[in-house]
C-alpha atoms as a PDB file:
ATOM      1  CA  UNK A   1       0.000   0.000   0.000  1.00  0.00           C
ATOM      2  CA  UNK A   2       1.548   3.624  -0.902  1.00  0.00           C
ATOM      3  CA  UNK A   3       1.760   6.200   1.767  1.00  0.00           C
ATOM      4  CA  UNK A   4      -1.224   8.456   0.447  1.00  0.00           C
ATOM      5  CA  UNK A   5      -3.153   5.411   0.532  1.00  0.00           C
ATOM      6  CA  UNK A   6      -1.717   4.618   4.077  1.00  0.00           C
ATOM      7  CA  UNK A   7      -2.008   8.124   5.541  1.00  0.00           C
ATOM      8  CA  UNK A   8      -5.829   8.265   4.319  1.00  0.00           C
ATOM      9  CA  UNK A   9      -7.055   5.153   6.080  1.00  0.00           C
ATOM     10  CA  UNK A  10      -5.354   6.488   9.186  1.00  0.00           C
ATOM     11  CA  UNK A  11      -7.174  10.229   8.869  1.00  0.00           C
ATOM     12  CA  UNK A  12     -10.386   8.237   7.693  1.00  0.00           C
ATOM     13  CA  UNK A  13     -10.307   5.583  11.006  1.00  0.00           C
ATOM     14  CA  UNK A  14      -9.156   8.508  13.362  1.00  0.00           C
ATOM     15  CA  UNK A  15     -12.112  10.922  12.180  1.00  0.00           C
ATOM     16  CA  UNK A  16     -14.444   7.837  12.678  1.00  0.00           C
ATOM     17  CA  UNK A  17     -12.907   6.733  16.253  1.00  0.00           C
ATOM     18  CA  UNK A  18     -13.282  10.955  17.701  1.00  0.00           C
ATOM     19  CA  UNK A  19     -16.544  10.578  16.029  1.00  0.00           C
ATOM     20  CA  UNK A  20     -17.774   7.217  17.984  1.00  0.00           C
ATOM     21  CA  UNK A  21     -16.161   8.614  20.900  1.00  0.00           C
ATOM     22  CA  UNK A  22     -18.193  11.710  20.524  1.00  0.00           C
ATOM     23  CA  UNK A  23     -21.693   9.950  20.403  1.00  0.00           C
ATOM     24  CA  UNK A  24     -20.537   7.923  23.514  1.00  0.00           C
ATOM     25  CA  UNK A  25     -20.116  11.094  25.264  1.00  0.00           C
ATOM     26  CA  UNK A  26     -22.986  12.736  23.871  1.00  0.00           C
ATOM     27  CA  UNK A  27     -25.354   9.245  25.288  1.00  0.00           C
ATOM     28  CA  UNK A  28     -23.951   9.486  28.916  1.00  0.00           C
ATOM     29  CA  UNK A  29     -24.938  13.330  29.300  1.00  0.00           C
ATOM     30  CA  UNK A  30     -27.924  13.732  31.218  1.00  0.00           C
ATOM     31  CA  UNK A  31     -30.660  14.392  29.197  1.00  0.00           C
ATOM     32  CA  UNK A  32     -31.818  18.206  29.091  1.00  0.00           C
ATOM     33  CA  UNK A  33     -35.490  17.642  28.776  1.00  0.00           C
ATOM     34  CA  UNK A  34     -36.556  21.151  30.095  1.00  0.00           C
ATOM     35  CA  UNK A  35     -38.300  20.209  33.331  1.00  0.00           C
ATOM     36  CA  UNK A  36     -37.862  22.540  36.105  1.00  0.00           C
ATOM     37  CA  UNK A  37     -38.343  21.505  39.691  1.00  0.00           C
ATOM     38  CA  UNK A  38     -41.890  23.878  40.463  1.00  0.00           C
ATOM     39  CA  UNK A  39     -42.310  25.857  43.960  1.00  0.00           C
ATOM     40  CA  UNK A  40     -45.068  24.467  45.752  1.00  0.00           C
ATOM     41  CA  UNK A  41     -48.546  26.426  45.861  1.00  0.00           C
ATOM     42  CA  UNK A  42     -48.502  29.734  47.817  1.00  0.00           C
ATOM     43  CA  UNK A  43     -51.751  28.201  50.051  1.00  0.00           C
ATOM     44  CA  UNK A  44     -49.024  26.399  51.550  1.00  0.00           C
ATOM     45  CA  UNK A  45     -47.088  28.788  53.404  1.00  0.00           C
ATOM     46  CA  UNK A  46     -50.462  31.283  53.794  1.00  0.00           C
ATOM     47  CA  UNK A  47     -50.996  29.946  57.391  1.00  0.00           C
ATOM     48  CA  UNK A  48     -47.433  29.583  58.745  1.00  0.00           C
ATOM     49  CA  UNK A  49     -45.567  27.046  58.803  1.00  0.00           C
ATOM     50  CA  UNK A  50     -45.511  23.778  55.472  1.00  0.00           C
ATOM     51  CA  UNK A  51     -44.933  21.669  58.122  1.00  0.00           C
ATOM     52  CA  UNK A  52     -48.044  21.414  59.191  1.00  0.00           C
ATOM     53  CA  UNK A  53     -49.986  21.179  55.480  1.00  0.00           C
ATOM     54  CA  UNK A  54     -51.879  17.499  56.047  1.00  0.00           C
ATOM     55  CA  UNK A  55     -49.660  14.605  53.848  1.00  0.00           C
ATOM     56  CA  UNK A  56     -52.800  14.397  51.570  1.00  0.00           C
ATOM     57  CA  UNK A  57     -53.228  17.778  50.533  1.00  0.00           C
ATOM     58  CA  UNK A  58     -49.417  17.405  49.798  1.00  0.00           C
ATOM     59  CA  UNK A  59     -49.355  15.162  47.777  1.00  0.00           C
ATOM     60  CA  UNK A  60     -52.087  16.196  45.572  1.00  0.00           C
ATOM     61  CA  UNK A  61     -51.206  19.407  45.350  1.00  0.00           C
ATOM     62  CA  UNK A  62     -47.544  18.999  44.777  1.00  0.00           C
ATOM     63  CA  UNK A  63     -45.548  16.038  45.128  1.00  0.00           C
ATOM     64  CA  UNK A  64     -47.237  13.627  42.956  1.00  0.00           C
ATOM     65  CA  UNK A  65     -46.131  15.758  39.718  1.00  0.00           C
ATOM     66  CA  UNK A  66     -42.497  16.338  40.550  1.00  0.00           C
ATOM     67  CA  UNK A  67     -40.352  14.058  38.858  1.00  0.00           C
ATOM     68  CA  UNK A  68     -37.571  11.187  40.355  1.00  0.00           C
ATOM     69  CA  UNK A  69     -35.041   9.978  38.966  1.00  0.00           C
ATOM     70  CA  UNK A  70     -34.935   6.032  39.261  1.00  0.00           C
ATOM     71  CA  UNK A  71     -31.887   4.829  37.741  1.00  0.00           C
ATOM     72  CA  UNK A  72     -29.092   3.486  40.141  1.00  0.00           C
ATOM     73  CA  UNK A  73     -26.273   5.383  40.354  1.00  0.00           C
ATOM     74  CA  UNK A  74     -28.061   8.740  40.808  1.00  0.00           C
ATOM     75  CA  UNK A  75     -30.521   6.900  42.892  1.00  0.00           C
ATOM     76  CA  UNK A  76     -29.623   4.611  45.533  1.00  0.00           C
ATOM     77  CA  UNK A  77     -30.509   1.447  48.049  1.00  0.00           C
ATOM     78  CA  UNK A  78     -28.487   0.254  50.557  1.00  0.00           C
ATOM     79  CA  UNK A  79     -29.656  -2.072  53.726  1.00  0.00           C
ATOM     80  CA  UNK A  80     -29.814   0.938  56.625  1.00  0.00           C
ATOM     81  CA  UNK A  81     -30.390   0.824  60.489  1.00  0.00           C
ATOM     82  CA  UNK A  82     -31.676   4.348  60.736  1.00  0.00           C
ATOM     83  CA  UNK A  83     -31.913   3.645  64.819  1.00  0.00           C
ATOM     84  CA  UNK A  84     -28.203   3.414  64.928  1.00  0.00           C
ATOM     85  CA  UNK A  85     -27.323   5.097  61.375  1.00  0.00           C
ATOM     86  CA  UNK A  86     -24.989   2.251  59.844  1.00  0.00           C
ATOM     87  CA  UNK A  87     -24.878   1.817  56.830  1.00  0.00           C
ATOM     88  CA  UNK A  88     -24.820  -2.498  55.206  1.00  0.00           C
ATOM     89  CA  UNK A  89     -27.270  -3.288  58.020  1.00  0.00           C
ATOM     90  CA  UNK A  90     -31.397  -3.183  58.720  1.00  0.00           C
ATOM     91  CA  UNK A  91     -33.532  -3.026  55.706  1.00  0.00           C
ATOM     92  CA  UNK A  92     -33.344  -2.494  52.111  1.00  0.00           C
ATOM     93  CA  UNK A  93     -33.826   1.655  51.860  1.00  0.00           C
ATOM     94  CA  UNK A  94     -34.379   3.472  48.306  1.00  0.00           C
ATOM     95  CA  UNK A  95     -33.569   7.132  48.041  1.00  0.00           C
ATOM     96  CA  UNK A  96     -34.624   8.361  44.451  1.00  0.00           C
ATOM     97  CA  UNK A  97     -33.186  12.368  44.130  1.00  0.00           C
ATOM     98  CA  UNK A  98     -36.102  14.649  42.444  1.00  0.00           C
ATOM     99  CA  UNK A  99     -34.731  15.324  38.872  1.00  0.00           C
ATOM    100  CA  UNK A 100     -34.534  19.496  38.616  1.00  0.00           C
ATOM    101  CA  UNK A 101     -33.222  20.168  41.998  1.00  0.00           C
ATOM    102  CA  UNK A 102     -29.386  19.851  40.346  1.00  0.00           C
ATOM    103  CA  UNK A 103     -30.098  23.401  38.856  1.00  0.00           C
ATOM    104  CA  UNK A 104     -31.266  25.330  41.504  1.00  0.00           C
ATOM    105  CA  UNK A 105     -30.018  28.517  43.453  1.00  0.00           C
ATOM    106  CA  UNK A 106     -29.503  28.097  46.871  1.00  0.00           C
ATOM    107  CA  UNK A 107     -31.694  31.521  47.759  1.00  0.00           C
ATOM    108  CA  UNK A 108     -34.632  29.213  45.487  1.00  0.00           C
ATOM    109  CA  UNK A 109     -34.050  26.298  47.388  1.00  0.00           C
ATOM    110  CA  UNK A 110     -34.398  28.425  50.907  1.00  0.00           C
ATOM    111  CA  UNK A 111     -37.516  28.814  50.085  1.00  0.00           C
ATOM    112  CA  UNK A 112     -38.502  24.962  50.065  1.00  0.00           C
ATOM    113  CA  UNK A 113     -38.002  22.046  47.909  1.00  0.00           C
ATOM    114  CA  UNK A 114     -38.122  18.296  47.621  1.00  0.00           C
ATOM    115  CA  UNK A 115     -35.177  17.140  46.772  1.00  0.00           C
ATOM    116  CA  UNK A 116     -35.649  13.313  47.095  1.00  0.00           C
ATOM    117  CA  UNK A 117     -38.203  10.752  48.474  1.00  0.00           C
ATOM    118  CA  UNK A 118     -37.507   7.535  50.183  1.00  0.00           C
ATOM    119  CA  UNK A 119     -38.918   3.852  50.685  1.00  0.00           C
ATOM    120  CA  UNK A 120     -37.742   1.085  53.206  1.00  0.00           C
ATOM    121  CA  UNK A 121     -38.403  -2.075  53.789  1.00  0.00           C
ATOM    122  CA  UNK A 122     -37.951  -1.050  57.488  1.00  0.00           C
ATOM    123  CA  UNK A 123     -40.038   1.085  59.227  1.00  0.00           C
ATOM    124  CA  UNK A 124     -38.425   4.643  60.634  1.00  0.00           C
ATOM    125  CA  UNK A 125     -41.736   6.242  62.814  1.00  0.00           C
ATOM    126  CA  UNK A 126     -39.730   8.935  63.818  1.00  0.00           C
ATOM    127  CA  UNK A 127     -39.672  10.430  60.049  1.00  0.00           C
ATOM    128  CA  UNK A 128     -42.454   8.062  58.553  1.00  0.00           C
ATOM    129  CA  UNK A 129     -40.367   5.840  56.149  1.00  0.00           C
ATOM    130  CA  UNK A 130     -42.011   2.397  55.626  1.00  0.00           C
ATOM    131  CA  UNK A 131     -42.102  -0.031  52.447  1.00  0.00           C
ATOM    132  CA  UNK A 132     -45.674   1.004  51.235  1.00  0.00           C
ATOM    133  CA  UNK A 133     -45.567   4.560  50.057  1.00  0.00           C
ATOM    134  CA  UNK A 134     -42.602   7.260  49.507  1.00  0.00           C
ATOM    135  CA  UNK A 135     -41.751   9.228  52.143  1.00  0.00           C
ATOM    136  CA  UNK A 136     -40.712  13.098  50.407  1.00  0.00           C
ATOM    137  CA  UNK A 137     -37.330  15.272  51.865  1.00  0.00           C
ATOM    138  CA  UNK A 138     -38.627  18.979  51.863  1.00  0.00           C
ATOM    139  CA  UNK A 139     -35.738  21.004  52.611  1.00  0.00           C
ATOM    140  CA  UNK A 140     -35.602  24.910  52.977  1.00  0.00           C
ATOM    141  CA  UNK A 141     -34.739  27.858  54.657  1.00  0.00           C
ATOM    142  CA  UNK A 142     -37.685  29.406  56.077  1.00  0.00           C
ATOM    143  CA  UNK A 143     -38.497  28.093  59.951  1.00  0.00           C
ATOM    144  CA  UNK A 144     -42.314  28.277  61.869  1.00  0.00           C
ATOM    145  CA  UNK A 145     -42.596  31.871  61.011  1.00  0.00           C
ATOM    146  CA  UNK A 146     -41.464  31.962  57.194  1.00  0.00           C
ATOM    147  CA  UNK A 147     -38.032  34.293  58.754  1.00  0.00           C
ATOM    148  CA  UNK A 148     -35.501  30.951  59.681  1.00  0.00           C
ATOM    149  CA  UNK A 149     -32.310  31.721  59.299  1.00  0.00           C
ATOM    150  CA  UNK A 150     -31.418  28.053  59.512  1.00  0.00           C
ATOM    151  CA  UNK A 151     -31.266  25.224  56.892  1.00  0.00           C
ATOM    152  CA  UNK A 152     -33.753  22.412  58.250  1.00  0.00           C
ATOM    153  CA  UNK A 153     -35.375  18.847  56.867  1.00  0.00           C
ATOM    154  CA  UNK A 154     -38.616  17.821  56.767  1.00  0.00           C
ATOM    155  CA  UNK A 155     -40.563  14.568  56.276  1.00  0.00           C
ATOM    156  CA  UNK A 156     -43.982  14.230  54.621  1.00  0.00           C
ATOM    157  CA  UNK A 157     -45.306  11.063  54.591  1.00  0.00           C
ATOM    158  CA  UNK A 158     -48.863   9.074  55.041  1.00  0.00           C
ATOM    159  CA  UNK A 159     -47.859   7.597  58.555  1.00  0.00           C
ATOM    160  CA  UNK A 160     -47.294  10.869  60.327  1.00  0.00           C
ATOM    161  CA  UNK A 161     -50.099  13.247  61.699  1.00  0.00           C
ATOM    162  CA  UNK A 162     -47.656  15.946  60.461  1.00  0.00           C
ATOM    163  CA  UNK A 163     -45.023  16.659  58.413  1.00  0.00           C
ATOM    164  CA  UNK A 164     -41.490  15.642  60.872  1.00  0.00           C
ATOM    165  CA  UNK A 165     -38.654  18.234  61.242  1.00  0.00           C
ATOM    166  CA  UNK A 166     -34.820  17.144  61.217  1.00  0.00           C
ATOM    167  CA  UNK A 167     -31.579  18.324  60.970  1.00  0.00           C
ATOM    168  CA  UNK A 168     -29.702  19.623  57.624  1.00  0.00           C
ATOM    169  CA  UNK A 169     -26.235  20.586  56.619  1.00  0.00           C
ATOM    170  CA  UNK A 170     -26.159  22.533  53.356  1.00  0.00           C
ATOM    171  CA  UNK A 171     -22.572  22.104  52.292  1.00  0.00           C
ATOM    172  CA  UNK A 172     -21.619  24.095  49.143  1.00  0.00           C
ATOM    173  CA  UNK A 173     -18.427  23.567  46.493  1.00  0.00           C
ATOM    174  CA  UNK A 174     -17.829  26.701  45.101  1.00  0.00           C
ATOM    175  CA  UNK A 175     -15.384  25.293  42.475  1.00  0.00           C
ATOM    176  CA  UNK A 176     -18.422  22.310  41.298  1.00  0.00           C
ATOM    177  CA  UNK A 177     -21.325  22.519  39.388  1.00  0.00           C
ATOM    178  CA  UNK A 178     -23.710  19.646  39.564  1.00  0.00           C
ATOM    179  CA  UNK A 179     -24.697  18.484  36.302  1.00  0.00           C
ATOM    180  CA  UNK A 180     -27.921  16.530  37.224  1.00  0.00           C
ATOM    181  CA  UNK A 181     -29.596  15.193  40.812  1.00  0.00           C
ATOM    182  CA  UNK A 182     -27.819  12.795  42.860  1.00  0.00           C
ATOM    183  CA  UNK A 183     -28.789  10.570  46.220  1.00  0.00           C
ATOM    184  CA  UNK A 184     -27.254   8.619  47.925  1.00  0.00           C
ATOM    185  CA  UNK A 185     -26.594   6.567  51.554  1.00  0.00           C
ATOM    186  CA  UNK A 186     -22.993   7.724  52.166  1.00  0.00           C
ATOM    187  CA  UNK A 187     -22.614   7.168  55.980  1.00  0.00           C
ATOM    188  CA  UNK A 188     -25.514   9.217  56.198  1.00  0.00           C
ATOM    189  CA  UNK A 189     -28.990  10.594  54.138  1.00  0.00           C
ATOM    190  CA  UNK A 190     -27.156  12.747  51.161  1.00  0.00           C
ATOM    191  CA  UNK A 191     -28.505  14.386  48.238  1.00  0.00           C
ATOM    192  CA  UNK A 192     -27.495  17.178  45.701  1.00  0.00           C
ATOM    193  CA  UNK A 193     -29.319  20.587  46.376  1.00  0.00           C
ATOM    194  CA  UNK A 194     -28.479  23.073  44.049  1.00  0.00           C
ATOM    195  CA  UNK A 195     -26.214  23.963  41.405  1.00  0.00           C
ATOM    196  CA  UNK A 196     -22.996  23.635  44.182  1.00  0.00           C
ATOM    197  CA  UNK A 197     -24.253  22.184  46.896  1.00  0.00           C
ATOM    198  CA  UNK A 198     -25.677  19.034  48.737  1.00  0.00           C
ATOM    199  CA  UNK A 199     -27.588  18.648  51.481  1.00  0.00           C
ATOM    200  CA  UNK A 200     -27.222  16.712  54.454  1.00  0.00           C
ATOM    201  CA  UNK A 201     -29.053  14.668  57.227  1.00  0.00           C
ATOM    202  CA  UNK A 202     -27.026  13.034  59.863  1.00  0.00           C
END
């Protein structure tokens, strides 16, 4: 074979190889389908406190429309004890992250998102997780009288009379933008929050 004809099969194969490799790439972006994570209804907050809207109302108002993301790897199960917090032991938990949360501002998310829901095979009273029905992580800024200066959890689910309040740590990386909604079980309850950050219950 000459050298033209050697030189052109090795420009031809390259330009097919960057372009194979460039379609691979392209496939494992997340999809950019346009959905936005949506504020919950006004009515919520009009007398005090979300924490005490009743699970139904919820639900029907809110949570059943937002969107998780299934697939393992930005969702999660691992067998939990949540009495004890270890992680490899108790029952099979699933923590699905809510798909728009990833692009969020953290002065948006102060004022009250879902960010994930969970399911166990265990039951959890103290923050109603159970293996029947999802249990949703609200997380925001705003406190009893709309004015918290504090980053705070809370737990809607059918098997609690009200909505159950928990710790947070809202932990930001300045230098990292999050490209699409994570969850996970990582020694603790972890999820991404917003654009840099993740949030945190311990």
């Amino acid at each position: 074979m000459g050298r033209g004809k050697r030189w052109s099969l090795t420009v031809g194969l390259g330009l097919f190889l960057s372009a194979s490799a460039g379609n691979q790439v392209a496939r494992c972006q997340y999809p950019d389908t346009g959905y936005v994570t949506p504020p919950a209804p006004r009515e919520f907050f009009q007398k005090g406190d979300v924490k005490g809207v009743p699970y139904s109302v919820f639900y029907e108002r809110y949570a059943k429309d937002l969107r998780f993301d299934p697939v393992y790897g930005a969702a999660d199960s691992q067998h939990v004890d949540f009495r004890t917090g270890q992680i490899g032991r108790g029952g099979l938990a699933v923590i699905e992250p809510e798909e728009g949360v990833y692009a969020l501002d953290s002065n948006t998310l102060a004022q009250g998102r879902v960010i994930a829901r969970i399911k166990s095979d265990s039951s959890f009273a103290r923050l109603g997780y159970g293996p029947r029905s999802w249990t949703y992580w609200w997380v925001d800024k705003r406190g009893p009288d709309g004015k918290g200066k504090e980053w705070r959890s809370l737990f809607f689910s059918e098997r609690l009379k009200e909505a159950a309040e928990d710790n947070l740590r809202h932990h930001s990386y300045p230098s990292h933008v999050w490209r699409q909604s994570i969850a996970r079980w990582k020694g603790s309850q972890w999820g991404s929050c917003d654009r840099v950050s993740c949030c945190i219950r311990e």
